[in-house]
PDB file of N, CA and C in Angstrom:
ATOM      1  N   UNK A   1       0.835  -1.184   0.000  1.00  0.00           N
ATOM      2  CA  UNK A   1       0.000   0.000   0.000  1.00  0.00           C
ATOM      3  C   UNK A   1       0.879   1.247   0.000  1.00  0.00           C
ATOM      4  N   UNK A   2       0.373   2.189  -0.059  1.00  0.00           N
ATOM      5  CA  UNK A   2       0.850   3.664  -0.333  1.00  0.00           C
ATOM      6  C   UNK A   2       1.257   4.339   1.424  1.00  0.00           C
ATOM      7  N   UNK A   3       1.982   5.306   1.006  1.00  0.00           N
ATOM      8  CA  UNK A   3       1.697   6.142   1.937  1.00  0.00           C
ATOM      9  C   UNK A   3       1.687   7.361   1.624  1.00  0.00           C
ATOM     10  N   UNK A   4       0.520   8.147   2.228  1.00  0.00           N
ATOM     11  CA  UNK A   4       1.066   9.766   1.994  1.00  0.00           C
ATOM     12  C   UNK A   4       0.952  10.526   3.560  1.00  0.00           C
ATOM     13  N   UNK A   5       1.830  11.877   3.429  1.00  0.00           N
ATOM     14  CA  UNK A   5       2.408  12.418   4.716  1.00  0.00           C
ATOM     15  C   UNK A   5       1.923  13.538   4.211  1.00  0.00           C
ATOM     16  N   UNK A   6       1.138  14.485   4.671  1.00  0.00           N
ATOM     17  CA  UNK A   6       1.109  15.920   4.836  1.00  0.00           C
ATOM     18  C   UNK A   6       1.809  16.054   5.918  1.00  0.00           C
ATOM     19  N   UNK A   7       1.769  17.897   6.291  1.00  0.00           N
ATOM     20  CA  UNK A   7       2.378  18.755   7.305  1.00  0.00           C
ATOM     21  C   UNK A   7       1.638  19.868   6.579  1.00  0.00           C
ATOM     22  N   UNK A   8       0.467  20.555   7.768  1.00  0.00           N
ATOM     23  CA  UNK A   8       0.130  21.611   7.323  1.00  0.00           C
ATOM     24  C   UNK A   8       1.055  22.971   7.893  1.00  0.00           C
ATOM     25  N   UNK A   9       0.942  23.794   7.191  1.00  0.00           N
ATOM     26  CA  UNK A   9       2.199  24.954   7.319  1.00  0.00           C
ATOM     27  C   UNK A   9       1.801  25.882   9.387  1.00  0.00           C
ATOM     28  N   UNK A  10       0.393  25.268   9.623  1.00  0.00           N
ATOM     29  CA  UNK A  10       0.325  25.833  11.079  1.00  0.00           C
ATOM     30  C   UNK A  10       1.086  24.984  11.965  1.00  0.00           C
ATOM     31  N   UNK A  11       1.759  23.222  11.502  1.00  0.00           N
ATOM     32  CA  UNK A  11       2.313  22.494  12.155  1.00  0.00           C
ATOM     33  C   UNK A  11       3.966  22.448  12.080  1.00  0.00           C
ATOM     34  N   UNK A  12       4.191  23.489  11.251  1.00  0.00           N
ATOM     35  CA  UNK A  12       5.502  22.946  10.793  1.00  0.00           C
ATOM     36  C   UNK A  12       6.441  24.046  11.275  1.00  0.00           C
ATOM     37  N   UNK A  13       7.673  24.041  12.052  1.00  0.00           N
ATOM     38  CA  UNK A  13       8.479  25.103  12.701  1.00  0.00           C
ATOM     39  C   UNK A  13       8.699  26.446  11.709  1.00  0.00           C
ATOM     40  N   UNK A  14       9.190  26.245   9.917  1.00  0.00           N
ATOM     41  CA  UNK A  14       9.083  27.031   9.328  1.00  0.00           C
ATOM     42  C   UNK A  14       7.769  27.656   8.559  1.00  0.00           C
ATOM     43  N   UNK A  15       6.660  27.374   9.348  1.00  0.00           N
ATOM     44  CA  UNK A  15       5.612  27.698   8.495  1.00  0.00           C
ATOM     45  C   UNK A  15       5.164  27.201   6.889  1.00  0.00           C
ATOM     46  N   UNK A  16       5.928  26.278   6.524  1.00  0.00           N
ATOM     47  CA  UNK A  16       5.865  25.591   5.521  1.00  0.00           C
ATOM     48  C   UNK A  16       4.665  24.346   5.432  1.00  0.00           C
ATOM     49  N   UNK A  17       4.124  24.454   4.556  1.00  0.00           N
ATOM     50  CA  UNK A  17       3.753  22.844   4.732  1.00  0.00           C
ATOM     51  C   UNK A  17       4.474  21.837   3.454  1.00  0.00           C
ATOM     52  N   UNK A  18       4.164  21.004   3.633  1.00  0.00           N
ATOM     53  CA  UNK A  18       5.256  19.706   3.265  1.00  0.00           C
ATOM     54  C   UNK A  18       4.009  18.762   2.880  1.00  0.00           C
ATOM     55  N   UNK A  19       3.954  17.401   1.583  1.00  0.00           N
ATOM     56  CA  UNK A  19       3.613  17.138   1.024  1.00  0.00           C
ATOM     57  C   UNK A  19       4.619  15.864   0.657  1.00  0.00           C
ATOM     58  N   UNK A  20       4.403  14.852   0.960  1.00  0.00           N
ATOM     59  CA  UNK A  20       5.185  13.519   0.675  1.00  0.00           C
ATOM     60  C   UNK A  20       4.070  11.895   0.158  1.00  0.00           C
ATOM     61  N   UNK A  21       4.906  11.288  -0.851  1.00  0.00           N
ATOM     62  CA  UNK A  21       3.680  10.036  -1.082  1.00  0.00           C
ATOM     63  C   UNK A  21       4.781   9.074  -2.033  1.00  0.00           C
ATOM     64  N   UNK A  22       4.763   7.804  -1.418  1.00  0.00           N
ATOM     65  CA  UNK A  22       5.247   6.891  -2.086  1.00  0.00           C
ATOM     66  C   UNK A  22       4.524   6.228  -3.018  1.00  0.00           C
ATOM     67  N   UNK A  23       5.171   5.628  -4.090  1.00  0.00           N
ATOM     68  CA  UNK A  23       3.936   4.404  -5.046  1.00  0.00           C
ATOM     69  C   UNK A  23       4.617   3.073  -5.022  1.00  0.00           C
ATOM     70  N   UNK A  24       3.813   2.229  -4.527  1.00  0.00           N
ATOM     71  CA  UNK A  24       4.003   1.001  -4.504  1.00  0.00           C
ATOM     72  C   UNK A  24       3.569   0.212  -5.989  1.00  0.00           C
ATOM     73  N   UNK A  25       4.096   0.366  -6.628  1.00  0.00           N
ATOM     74  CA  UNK A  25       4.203  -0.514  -8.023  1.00  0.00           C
ATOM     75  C   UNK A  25       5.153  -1.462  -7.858  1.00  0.00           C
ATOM     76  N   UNK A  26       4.799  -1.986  -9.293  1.00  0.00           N
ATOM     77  CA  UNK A  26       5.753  -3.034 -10.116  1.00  0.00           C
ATOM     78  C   UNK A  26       7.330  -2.666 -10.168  1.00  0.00           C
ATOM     79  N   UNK A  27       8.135  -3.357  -9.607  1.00  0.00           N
ATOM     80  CA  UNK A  27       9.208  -2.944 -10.173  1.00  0.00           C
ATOM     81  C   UNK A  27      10.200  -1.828 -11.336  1.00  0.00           C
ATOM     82  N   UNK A  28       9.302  -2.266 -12.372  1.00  0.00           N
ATOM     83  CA  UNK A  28       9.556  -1.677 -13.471  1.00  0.00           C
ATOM     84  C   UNK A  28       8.709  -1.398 -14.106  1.00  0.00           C
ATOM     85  N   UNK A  29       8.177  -0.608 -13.106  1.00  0.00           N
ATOM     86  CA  UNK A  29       6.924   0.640 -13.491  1.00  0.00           C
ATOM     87  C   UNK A  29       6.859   1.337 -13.939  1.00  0.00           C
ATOM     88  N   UNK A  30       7.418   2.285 -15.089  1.00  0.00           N
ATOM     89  CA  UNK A  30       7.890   3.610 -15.005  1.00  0.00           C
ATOM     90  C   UNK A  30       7.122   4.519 -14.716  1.00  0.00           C
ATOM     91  N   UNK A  31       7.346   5.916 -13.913  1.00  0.00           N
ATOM     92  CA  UNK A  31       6.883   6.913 -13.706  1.00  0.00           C
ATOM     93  C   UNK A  31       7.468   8.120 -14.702  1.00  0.00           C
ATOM     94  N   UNK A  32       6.487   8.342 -15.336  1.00  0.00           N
ATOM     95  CA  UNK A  32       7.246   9.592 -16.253  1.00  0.00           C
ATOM     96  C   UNK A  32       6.874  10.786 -15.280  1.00  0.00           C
ATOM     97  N   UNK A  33       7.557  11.665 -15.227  1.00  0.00           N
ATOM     98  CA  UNK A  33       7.411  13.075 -14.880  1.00  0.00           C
ATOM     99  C   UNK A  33       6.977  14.216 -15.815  1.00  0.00           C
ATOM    100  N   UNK A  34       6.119  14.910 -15.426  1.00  0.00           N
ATOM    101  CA  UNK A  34       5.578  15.283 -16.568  1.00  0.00           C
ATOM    102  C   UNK A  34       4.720  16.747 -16.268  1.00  0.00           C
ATOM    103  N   UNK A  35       5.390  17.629 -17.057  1.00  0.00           N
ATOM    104  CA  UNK A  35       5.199  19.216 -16.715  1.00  0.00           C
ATOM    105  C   UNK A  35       4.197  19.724 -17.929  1.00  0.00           C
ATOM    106  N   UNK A  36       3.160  20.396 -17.349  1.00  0.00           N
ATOM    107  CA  UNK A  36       2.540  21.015 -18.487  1.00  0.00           C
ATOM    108  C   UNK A  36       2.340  22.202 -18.296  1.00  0.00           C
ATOM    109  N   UNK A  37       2.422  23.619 -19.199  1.00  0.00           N
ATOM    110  CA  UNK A  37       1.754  24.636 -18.979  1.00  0.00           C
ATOM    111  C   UNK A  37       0.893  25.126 -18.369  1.00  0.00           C
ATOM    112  N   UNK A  38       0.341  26.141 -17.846  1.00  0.00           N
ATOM    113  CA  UNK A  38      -1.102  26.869 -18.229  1.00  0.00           C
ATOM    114  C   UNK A  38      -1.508  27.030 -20.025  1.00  0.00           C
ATOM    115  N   UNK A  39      -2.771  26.454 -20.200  1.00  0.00           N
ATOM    116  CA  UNK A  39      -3.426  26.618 -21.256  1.00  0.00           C
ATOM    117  C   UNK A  39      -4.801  27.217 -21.316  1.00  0.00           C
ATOM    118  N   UNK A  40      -5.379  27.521 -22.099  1.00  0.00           N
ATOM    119  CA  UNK A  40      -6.619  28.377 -22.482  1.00  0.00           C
ATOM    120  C   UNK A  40      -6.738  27.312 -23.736  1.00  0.00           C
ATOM    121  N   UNK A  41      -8.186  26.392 -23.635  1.00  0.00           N
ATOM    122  CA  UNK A  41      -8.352  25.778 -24.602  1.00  0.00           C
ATOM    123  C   UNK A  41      -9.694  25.827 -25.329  1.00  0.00           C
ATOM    124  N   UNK A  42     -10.268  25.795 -26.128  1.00  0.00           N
ATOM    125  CA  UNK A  42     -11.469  26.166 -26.930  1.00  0.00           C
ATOM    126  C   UNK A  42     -12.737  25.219 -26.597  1.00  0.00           C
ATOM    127  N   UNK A  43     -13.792  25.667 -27.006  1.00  0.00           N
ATOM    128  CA  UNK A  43     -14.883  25.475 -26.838  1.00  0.00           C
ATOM    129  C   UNK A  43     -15.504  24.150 -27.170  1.00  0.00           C
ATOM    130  N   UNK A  44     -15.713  23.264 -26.944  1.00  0.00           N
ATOM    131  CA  UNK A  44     -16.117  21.386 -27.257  1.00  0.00           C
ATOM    132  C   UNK A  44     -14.402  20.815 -27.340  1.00  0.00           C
ATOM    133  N   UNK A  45     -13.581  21.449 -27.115  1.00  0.00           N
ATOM    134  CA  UNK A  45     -12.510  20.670 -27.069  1.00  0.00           C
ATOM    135  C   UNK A  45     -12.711  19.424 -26.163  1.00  0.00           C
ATOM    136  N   UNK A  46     -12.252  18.608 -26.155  1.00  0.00           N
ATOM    137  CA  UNK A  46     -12.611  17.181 -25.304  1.00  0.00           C
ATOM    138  C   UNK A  46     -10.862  16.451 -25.020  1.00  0.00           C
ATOM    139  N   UNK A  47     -11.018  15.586 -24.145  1.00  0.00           N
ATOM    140  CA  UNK A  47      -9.614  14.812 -23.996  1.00  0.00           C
ATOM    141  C   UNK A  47     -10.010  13.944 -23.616  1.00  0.00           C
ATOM    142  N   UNK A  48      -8.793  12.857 -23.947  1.00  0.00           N
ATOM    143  CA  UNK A  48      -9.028  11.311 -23.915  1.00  0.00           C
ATOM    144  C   UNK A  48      -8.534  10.865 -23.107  1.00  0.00           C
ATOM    145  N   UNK A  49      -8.896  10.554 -21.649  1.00  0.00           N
ATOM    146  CA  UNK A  49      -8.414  10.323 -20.429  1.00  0.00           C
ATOM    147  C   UNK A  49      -7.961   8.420 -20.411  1.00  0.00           C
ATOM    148  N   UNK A  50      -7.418   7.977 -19.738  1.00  0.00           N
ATOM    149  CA  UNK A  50      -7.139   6.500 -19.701  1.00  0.00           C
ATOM    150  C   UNK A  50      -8.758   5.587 -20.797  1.00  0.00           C
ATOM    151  N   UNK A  51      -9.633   5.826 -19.765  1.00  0.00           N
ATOM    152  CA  UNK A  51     -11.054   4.514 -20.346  1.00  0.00           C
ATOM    153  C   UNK A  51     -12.358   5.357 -21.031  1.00  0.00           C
ATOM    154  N   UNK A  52     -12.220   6.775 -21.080  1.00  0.00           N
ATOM    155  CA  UNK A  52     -13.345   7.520 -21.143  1.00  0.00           C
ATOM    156  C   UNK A  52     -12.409   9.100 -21.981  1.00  0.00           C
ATOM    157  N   UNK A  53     -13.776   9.545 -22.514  1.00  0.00           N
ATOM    158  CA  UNK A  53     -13.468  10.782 -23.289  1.00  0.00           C
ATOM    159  C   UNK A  53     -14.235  11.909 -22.454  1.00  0.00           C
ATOM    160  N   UNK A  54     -13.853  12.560 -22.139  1.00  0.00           N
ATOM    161  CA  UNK A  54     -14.443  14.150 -21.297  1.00  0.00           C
ATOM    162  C   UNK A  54     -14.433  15.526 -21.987  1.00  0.00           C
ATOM    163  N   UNK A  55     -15.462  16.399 -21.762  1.00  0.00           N
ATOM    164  CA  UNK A  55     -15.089  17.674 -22.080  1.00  0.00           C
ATOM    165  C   UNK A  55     -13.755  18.388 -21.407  1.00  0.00           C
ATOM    166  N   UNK A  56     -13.139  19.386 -22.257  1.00  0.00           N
ATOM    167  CA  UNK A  56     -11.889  19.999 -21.623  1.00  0.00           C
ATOM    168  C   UNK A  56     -12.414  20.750 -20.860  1.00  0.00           C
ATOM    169  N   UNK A  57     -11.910  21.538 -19.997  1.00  0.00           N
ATOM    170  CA  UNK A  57     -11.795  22.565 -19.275  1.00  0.00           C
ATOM    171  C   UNK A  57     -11.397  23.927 -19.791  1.00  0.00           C
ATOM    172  N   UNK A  58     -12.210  25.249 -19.813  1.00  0.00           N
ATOM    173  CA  UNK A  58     -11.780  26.022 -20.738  1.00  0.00           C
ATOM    174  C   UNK A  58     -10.405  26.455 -20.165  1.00  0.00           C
ATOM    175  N   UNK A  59      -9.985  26.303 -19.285  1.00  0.00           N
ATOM    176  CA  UNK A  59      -8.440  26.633 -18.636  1.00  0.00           C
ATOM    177  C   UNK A  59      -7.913  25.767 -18.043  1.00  0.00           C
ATOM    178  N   UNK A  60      -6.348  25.400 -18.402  1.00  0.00           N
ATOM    179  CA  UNK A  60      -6.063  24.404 -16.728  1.00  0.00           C
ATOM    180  C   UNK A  60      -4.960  25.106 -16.413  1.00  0.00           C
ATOM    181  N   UNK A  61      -4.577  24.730 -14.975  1.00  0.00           N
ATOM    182  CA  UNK A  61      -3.171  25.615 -14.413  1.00  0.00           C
ATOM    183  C   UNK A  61      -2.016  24.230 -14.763  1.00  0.00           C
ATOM    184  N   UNK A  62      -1.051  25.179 -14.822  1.00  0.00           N
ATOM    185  CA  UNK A  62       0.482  24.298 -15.360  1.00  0.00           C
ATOM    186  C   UNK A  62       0.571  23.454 -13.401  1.00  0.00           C
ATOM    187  N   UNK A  63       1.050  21.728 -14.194  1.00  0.00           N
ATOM    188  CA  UNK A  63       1.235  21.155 -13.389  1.00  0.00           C
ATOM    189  C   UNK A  63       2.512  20.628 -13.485  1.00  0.00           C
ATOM    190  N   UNK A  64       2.937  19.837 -12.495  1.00  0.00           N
ATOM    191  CA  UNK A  64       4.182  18.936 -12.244  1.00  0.00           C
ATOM    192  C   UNK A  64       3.796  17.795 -11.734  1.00  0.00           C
ATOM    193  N   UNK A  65       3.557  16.562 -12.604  1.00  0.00           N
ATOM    194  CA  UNK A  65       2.862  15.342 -12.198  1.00  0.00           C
ATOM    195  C   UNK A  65       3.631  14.303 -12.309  1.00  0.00           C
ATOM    196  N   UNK A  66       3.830  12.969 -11.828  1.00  0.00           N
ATOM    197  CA  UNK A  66       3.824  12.137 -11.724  1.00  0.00           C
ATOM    198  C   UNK A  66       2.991  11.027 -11.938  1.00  0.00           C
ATOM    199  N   UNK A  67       3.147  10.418 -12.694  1.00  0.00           N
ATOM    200  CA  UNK A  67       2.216   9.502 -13.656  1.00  0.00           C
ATOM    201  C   UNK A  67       3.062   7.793 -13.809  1.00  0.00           C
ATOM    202  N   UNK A  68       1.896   6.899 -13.532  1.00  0.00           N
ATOM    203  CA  UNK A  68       2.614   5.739 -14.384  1.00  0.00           C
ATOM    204  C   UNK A  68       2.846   5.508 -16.095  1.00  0.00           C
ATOM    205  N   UNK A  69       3.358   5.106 -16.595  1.00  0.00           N
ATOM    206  CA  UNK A  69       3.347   5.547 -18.098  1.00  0.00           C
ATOM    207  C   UNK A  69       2.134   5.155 -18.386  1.00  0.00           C
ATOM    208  N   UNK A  70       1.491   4.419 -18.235  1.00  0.00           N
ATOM    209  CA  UNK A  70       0.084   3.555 -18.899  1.00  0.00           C
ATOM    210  C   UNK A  70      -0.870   4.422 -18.565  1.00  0.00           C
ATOM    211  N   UNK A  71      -1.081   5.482 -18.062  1.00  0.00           N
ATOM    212  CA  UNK A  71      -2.381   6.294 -17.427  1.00  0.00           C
ATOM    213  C   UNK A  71      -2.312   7.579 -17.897  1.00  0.00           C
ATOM    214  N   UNK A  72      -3.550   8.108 -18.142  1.00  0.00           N
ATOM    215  CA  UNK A  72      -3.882   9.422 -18.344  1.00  0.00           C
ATOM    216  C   UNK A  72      -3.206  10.284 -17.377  1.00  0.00           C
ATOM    217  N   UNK A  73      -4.087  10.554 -16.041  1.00  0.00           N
ATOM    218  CA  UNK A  73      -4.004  11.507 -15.448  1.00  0.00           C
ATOM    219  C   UNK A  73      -2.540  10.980 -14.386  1.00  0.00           C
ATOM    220  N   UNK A  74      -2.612  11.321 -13.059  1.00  0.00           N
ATOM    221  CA  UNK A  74      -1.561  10.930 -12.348  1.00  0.00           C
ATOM    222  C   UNK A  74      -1.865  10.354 -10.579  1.00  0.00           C
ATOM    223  N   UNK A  75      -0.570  10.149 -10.428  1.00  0.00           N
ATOM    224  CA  UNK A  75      -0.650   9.317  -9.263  1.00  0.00           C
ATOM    225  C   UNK A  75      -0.221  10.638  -7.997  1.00  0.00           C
ATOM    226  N   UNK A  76       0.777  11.275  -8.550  1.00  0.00           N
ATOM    227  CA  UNK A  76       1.088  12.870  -7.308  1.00  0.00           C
ATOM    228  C   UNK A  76       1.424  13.296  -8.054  1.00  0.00           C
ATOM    229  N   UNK A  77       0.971  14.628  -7.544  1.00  0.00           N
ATOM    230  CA  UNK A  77       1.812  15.913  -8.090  1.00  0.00           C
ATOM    231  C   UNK A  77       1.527  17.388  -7.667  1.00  0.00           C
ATOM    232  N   UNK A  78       1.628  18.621  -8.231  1.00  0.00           N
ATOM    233  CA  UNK A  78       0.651  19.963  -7.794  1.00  0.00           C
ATOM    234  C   UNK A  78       0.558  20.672  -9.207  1.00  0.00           C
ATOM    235  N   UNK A  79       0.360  22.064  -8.674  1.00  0.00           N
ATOM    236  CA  UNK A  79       0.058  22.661 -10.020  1.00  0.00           C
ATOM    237  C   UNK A  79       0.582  24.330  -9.317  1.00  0.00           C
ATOM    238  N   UNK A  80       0.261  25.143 -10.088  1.00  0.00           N
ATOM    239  CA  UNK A  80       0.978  26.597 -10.161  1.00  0.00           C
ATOM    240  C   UNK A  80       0.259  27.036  -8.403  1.00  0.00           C
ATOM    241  N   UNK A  81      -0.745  26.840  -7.821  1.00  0.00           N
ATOM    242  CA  UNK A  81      -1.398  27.388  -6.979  1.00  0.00           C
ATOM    243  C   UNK A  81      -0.852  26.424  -6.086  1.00  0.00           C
ATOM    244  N   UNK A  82      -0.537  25.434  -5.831  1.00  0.00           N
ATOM    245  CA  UNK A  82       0.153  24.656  -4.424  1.00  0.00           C
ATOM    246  C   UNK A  82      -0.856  23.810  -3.864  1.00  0.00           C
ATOM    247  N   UNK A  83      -1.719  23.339  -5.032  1.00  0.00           N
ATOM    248  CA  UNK A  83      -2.530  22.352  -4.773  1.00  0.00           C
ATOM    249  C   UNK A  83      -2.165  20.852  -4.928  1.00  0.00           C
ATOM    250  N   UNK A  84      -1.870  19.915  -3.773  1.00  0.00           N
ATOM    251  CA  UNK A  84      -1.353  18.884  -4.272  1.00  0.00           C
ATOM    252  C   UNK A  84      -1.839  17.871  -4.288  1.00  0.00           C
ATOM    253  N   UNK A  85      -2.042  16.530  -5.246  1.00  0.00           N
ATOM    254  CA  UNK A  85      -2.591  15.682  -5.402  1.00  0.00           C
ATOM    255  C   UNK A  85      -1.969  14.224  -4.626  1.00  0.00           C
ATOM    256  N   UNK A  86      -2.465  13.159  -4.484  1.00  0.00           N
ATOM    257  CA  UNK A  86      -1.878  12.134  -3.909  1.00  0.00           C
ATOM    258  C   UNK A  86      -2.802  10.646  -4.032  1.00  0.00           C
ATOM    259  N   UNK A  87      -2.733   9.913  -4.538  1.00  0.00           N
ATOM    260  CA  UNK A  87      -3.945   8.844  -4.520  1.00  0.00           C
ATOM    261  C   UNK A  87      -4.101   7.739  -3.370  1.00  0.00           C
ATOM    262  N   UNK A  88      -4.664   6.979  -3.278  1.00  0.00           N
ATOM    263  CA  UNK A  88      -4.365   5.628  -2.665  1.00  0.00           C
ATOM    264  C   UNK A  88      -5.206   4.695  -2.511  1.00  0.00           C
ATOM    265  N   UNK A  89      -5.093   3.541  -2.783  1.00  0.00           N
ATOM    266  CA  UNK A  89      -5.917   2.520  -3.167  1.00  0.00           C
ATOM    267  C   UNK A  89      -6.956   2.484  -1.854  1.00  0.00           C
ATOM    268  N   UNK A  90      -8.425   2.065  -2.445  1.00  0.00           N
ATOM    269  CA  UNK A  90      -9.474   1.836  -1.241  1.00  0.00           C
ATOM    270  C   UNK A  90      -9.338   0.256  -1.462  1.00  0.00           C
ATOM    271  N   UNK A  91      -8.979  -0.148  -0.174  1.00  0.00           N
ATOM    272  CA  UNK A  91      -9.653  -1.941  -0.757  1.00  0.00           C
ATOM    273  C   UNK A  91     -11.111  -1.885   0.245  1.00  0.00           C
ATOM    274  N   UNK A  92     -12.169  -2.949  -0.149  1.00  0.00           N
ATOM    275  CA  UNK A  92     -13.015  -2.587   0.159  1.00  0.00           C
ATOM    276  C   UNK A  92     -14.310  -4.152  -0.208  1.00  0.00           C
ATOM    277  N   UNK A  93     -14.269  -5.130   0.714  1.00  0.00           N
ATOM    278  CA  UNK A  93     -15.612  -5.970   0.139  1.00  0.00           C
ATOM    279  C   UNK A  93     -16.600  -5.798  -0.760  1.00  0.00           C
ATOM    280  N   UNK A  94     -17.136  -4.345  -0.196  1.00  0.00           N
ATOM    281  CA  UNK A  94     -18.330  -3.715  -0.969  1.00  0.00           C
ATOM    282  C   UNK A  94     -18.294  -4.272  -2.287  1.00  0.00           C
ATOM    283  N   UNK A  95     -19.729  -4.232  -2.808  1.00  0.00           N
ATOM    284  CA  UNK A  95     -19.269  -4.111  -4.496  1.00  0.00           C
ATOM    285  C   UNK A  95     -19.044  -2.469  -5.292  1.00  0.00           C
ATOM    286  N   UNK A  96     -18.812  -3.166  -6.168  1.00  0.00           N
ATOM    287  CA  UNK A  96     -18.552  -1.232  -7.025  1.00  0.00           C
ATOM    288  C   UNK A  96     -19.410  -1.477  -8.106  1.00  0.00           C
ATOM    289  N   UNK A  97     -20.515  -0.871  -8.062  1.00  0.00           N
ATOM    290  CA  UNK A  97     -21.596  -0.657  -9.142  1.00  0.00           C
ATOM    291  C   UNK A  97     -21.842   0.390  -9.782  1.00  0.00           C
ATOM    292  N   UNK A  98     -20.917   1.160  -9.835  1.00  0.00           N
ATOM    293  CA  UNK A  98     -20.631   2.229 -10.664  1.00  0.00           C
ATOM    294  C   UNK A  98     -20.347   2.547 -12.334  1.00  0.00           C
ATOM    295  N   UNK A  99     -21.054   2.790 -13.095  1.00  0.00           N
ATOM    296  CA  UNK A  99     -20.422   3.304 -14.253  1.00  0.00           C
ATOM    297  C   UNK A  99     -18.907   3.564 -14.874  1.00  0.00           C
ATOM    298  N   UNK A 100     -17.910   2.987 -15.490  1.00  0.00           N
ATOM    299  CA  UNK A 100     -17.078   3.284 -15.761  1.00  0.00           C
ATOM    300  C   UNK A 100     -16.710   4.997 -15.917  1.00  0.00           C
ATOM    301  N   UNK A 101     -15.448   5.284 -15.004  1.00  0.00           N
ATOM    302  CA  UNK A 101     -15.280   6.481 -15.196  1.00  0.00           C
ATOM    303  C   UNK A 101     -13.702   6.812 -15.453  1.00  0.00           C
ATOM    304  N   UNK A 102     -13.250   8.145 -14.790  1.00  0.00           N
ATOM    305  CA  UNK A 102     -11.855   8.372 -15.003  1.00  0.00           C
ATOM    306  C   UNK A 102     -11.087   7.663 -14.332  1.00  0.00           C
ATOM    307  N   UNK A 103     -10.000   6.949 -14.553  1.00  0.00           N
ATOM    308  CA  UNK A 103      -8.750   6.540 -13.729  1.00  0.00           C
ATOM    309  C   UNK A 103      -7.842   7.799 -13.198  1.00  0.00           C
ATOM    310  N   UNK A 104      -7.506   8.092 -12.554  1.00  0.00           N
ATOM    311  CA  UNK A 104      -6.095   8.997 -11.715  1.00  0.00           C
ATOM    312  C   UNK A 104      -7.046  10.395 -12.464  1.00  0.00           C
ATOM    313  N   UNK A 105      -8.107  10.844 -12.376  1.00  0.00           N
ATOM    314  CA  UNK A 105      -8.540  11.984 -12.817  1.00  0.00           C
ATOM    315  C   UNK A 105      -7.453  13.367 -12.356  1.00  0.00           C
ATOM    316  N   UNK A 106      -7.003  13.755 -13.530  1.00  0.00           N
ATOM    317  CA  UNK A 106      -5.785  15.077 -12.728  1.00  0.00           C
ATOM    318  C   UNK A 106      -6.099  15.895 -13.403  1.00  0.00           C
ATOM    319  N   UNK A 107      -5.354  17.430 -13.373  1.00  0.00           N
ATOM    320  CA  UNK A 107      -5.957  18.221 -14.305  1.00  0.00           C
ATOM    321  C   UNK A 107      -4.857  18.561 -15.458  1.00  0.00           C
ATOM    322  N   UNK A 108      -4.599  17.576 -16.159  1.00  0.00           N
ATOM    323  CA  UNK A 108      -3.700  17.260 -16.921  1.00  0.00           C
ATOM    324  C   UNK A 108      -4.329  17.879 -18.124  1.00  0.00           C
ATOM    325  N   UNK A 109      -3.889  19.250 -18.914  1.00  0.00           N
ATOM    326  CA  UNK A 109      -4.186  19.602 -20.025  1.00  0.00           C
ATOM    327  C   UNK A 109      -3.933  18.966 -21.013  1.00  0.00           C
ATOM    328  N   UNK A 110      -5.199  19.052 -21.773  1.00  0.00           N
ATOM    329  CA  UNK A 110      -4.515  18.309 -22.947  1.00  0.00           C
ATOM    330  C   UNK A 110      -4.872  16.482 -23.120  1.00  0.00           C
ATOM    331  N   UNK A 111      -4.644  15.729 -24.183  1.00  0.00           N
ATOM    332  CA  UNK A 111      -4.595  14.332 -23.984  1.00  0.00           C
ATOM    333  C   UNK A 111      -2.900  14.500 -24.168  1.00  0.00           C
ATOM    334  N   UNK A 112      -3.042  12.888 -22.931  1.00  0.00           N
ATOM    335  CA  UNK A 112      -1.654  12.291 -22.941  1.00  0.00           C
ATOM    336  C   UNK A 112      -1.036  11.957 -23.922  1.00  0.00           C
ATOM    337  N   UNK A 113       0.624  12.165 -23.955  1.00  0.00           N
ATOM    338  CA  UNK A 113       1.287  11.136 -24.974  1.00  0.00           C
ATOM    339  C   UNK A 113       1.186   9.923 -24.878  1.00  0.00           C
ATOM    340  N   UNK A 114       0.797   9.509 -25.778  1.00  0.00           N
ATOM    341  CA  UNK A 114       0.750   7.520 -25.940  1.00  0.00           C
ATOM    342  C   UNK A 114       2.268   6.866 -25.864  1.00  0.00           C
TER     343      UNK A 114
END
């Protein structure tokens, strides 16, 4: 399993907060790193996320993500405003009767490189 560590900046001696998360994969997993702009994108533009196609967002803020290569969106990362992302698996008996949706939903402009 994963771990992730916050530190909010009221806990931390320098007023900082701090943001940490491991990924427990495959060996030879790769994680690409992966920086995108701020963009302004047009009107029915759409992107092709891992299993599903979505409308774009008429703006996204430039991120710094972390991604497995096989996936759309990502596993950690932030973006220009210091918003940071982090995932982690639910295991769970329940069933999941849900509609197919996004995998690692991020706000990754744009469709991914294949």
């Amino acid at each position: 399993m994963c771990d992730t560590l916050t530190v909010t900046s009221t806990a931390s001696a320098d007023a900082i907060a701090l943001f940490a998360k491991n990924s427990d994969r495959e060996p030879n997993q790769t994680h690409e790193i992966v920086l995108r702009p701020a963009a302004d994108h047009a009107p029915g533009d759409r992107v092709r996320c891992t299993t599903v196609e979505i409308d774009q967002a008429a703006h996204t803020f430039a991120v710094l993500l972390a991604r497995p290569f096989w996936i759309w969106g990502a596993e950690m990362g932030g973006n220009q405003h210091g918003v940071t992302i982090g995932n982690e698996a639910v295991f769970t008996k329940e069933p999941y009767d849900k509609p197919r949706g996004c995998l690692y939903l991020a706000a990754l402009p744009g469709p991914a490189p294949l």
